[in-house]
C-alpha atoms as a PDB file:
ATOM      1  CA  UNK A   1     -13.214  15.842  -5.760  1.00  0.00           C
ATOM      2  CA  UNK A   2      -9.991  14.319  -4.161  1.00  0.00           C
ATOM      3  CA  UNK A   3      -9.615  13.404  -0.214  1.00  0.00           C
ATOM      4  CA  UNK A   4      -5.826  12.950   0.549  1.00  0.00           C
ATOM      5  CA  UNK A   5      -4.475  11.144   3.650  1.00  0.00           C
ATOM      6  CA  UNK A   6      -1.705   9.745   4.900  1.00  0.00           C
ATOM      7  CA  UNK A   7      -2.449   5.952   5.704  1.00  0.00           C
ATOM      8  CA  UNK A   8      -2.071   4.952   9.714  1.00  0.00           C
ATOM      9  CA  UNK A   9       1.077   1.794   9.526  1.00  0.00           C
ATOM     10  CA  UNK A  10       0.189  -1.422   7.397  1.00  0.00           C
ATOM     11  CA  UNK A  11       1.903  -4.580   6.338  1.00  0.00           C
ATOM     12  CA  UNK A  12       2.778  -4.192   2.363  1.00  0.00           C
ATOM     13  CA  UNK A  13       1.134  -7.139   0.433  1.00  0.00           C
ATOM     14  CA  UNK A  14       1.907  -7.756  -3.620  1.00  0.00           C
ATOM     15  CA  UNK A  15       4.431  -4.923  -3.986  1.00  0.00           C
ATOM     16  CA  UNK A  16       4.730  -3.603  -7.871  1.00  0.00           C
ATOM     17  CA  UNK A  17       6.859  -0.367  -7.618  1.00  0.00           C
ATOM     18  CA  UNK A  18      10.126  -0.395  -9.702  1.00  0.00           C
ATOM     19  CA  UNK A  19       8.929  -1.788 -12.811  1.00  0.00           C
ATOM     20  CA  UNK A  20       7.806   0.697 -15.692  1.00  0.00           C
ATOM     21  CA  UNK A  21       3.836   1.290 -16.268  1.00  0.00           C
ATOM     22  CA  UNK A  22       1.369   0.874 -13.560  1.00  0.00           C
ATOM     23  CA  UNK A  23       2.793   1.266 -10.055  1.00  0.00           C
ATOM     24  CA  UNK A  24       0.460  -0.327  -7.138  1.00  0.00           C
ATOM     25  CA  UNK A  25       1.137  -1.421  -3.659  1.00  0.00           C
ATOM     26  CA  UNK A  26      -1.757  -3.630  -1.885  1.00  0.00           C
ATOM     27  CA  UNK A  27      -1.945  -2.852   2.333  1.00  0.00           C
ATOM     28  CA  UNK A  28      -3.088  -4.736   4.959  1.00  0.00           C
ATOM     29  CA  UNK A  29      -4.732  -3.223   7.813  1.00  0.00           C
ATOM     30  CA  UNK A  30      -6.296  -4.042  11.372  1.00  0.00           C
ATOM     31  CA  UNK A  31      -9.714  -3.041  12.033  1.00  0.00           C
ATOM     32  CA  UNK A  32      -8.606  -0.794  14.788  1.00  0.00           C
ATOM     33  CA  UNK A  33      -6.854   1.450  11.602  1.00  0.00           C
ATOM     34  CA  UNK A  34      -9.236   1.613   8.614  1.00  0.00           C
ATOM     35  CA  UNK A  35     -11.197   4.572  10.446  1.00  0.00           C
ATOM     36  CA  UNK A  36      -9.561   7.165   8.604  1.00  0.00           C
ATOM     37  CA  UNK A  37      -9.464   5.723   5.480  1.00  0.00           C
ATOM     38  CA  UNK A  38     -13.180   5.071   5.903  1.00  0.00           C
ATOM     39  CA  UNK A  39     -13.820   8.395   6.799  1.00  0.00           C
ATOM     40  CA  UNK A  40     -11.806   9.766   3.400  1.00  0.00           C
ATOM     41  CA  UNK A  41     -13.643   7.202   1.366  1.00  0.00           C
ATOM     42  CA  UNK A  42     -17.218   8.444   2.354  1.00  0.00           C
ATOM     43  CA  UNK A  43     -16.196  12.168   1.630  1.00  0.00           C
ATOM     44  CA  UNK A  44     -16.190  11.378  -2.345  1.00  0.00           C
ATOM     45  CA  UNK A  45     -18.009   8.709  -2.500  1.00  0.00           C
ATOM     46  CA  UNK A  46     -20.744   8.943  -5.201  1.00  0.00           C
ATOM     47  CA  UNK A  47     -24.426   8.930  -4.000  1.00  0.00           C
ATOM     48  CA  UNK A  48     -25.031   5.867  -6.389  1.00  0.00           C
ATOM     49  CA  UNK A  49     -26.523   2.641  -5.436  1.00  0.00           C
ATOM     50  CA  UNK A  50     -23.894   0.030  -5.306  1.00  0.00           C
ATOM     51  CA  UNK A  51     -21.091   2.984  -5.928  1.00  0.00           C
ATOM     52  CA  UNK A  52     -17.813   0.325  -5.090  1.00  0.00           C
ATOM     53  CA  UNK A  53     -15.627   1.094  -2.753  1.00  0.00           C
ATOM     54  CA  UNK A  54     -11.177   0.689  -2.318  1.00  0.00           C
ATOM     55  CA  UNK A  55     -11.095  -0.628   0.737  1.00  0.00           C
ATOM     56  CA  UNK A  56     -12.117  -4.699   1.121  1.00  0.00           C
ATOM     57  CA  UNK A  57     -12.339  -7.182   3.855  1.00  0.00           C
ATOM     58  CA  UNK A  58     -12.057 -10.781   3.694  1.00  0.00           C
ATOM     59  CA  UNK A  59     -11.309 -13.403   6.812  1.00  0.00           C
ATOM     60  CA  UNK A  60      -7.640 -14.430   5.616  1.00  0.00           C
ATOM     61  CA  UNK A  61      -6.044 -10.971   4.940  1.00  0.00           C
ATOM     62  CA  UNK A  62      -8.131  -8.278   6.783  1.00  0.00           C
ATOM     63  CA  UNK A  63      -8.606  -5.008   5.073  1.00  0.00           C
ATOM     64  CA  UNK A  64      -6.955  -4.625   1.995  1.00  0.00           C
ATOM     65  CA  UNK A  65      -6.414  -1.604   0.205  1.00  0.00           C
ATOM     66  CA  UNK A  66      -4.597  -1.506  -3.545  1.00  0.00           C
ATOM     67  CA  UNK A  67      -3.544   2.140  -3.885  1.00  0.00           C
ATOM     68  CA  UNK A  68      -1.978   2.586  -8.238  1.00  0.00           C
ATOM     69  CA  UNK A  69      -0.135   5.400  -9.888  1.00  0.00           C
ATOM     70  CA  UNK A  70       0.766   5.913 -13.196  1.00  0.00           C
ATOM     71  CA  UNK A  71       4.391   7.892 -12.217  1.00  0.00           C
ATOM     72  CA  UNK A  72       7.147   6.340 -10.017  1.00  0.00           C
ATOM     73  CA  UNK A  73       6.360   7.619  -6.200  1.00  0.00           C
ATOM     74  CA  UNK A  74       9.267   7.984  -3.778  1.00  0.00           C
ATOM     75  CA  UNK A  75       9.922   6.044  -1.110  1.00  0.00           C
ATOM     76  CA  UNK A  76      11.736   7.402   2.453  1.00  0.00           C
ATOM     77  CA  UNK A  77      12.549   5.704   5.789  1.00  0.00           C
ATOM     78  CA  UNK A  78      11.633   6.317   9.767  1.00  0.00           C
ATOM     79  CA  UNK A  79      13.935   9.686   9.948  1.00  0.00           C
ATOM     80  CA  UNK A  80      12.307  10.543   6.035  1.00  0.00           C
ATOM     81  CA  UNK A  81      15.686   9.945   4.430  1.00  0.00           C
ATOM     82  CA  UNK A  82      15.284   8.879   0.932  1.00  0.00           C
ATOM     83  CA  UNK A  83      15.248   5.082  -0.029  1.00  0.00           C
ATOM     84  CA  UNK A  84      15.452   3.058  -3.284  1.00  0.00           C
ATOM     85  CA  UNK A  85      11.994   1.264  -3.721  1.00  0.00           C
ATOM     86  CA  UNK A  86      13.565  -1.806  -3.967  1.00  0.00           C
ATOM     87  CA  UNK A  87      13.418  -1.680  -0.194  1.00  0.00           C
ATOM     88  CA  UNK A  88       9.677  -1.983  -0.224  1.00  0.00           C
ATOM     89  CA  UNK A  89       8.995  -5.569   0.196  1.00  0.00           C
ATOM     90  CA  UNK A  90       5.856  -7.852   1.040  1.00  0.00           C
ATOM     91  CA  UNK A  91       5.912  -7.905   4.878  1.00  0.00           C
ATOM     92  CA  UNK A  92       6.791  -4.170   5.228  1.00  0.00           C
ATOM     93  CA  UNK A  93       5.068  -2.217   7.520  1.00  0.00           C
ATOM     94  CA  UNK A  94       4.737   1.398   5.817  1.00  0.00           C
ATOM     95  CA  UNK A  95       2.490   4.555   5.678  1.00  0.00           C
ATOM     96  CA  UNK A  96       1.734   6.187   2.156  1.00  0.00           C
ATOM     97  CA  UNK A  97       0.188   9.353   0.683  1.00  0.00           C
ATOM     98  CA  UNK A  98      -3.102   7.865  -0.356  1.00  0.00           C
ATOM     99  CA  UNK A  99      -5.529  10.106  -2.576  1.00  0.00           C
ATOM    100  CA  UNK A 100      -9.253   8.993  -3.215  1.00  0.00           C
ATOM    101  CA  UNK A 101     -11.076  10.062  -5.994  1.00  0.00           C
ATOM    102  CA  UNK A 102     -14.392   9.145  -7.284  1.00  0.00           C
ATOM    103  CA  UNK A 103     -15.292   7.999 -10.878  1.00  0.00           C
ATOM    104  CA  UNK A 104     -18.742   7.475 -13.062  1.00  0.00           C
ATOM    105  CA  UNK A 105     -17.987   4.497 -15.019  1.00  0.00           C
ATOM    106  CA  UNK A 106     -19.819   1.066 -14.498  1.00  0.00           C
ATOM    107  CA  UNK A 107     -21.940   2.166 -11.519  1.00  0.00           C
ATOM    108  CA  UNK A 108     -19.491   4.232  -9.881  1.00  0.00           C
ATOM    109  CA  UNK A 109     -17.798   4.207  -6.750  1.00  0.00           C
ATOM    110  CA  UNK A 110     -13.947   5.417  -5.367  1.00  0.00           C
ATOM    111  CA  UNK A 111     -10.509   4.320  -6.860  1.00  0.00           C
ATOM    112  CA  UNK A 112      -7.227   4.679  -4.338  1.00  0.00           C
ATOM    113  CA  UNK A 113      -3.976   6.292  -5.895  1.00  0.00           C
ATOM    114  CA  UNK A 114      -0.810   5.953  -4.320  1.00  0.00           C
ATOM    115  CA  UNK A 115       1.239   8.951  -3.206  1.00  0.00           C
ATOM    116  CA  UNK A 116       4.915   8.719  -1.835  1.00  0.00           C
ATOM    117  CA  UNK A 117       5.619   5.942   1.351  1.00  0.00           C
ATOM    118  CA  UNK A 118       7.620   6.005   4.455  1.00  0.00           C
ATOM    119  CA  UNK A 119       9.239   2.673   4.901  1.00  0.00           C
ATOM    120  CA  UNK A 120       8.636   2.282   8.942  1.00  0.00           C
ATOM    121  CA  UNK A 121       9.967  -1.624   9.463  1.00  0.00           C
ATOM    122  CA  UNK A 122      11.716  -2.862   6.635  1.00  0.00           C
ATOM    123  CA  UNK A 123      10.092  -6.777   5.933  1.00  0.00           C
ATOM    124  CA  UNK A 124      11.187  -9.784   7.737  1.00  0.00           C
ATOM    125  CA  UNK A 125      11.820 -11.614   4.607  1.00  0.00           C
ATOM    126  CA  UNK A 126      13.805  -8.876   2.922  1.00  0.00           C
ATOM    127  CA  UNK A 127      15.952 -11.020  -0.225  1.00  0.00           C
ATOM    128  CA  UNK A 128      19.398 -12.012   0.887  1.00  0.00           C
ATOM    129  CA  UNK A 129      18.677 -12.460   4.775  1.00  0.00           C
ATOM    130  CA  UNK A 130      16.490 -15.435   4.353  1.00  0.00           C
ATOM    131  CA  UNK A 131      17.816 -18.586   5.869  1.00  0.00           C
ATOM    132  CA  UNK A 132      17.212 -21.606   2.707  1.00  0.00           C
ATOM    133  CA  UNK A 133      18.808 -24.295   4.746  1.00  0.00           C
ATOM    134  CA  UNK A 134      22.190 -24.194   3.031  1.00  0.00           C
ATOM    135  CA  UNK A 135      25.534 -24.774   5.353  1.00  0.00           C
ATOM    136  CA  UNK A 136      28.151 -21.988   4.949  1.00  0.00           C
ATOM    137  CA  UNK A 137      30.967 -23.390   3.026  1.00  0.00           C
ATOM    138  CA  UNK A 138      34.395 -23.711   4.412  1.00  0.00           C
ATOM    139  CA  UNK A 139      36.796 -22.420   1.786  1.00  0.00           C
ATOM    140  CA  UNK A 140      40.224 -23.766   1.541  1.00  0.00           C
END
């Protein structure tokens, strides 16, 4: 069984989407947003004891959620306009097409796969507009 949601807005952490093989995006969330992703993780959860779940706190980062797919997703911006995914960048606040599916192996529990993702605020630190300390040079 599969639940599939599209995520409320979160800040993109470690960002691994235009490289070939595994494709995974980690997202940071506020408390006041992980309802529905609870709510989708509890629908296939397995009935085991200790059955692990996607979706982790900790007191530095939050909730964290690492969504993986073995394809290339897309990527599209506010007005759903298509993007390279070279725009997705630690920082980022974006929603995905997140699909939770539960599995058997080593106790159980729920894995998160990564759909598609709307780019909503591109990242502060996007490469090229980050200010090193170096002068302009004056040609001539």
């Amino acid at each position: 069984m599969t639940e599939i949601i599209i995520t409320p807005p979160a800040r993109v952490a470690p960002v691994h989407l235009v490289e070939t093989g595994e494709y995974s995006i980690t997202l940071l969330f506020e408390a006041k947003d992980i309802e529905p992703i609870e709510k989708a993780i509890a629908k296939v959860m397995p009935k085991k004891k200790g059955a692990r779940s996607p979706l982790h706190y900790s007191k530095n980062l939050g909730y964290r959620l690492r969504l993986k797919s073995k394809s290339q997703v897309k990527a599209v911006n506010v007005i759903k306009k298509p993007i390279p995914l070279e725009n997705i960048l630690p920082g980022a606040i974006v929603r995905v097409q997140a699909s939770f599916a539960s599995y058997e192996q080593g106790g159980g529990g729920v894995t998160a796969y990564l759909g598609n993702i709307q780019l909503l605020r591109e990242s502060p630190n996007k490469v090229g507009e980050v200010d090193l300390g170096f002068d302009d040079i004056e040609e001539g």
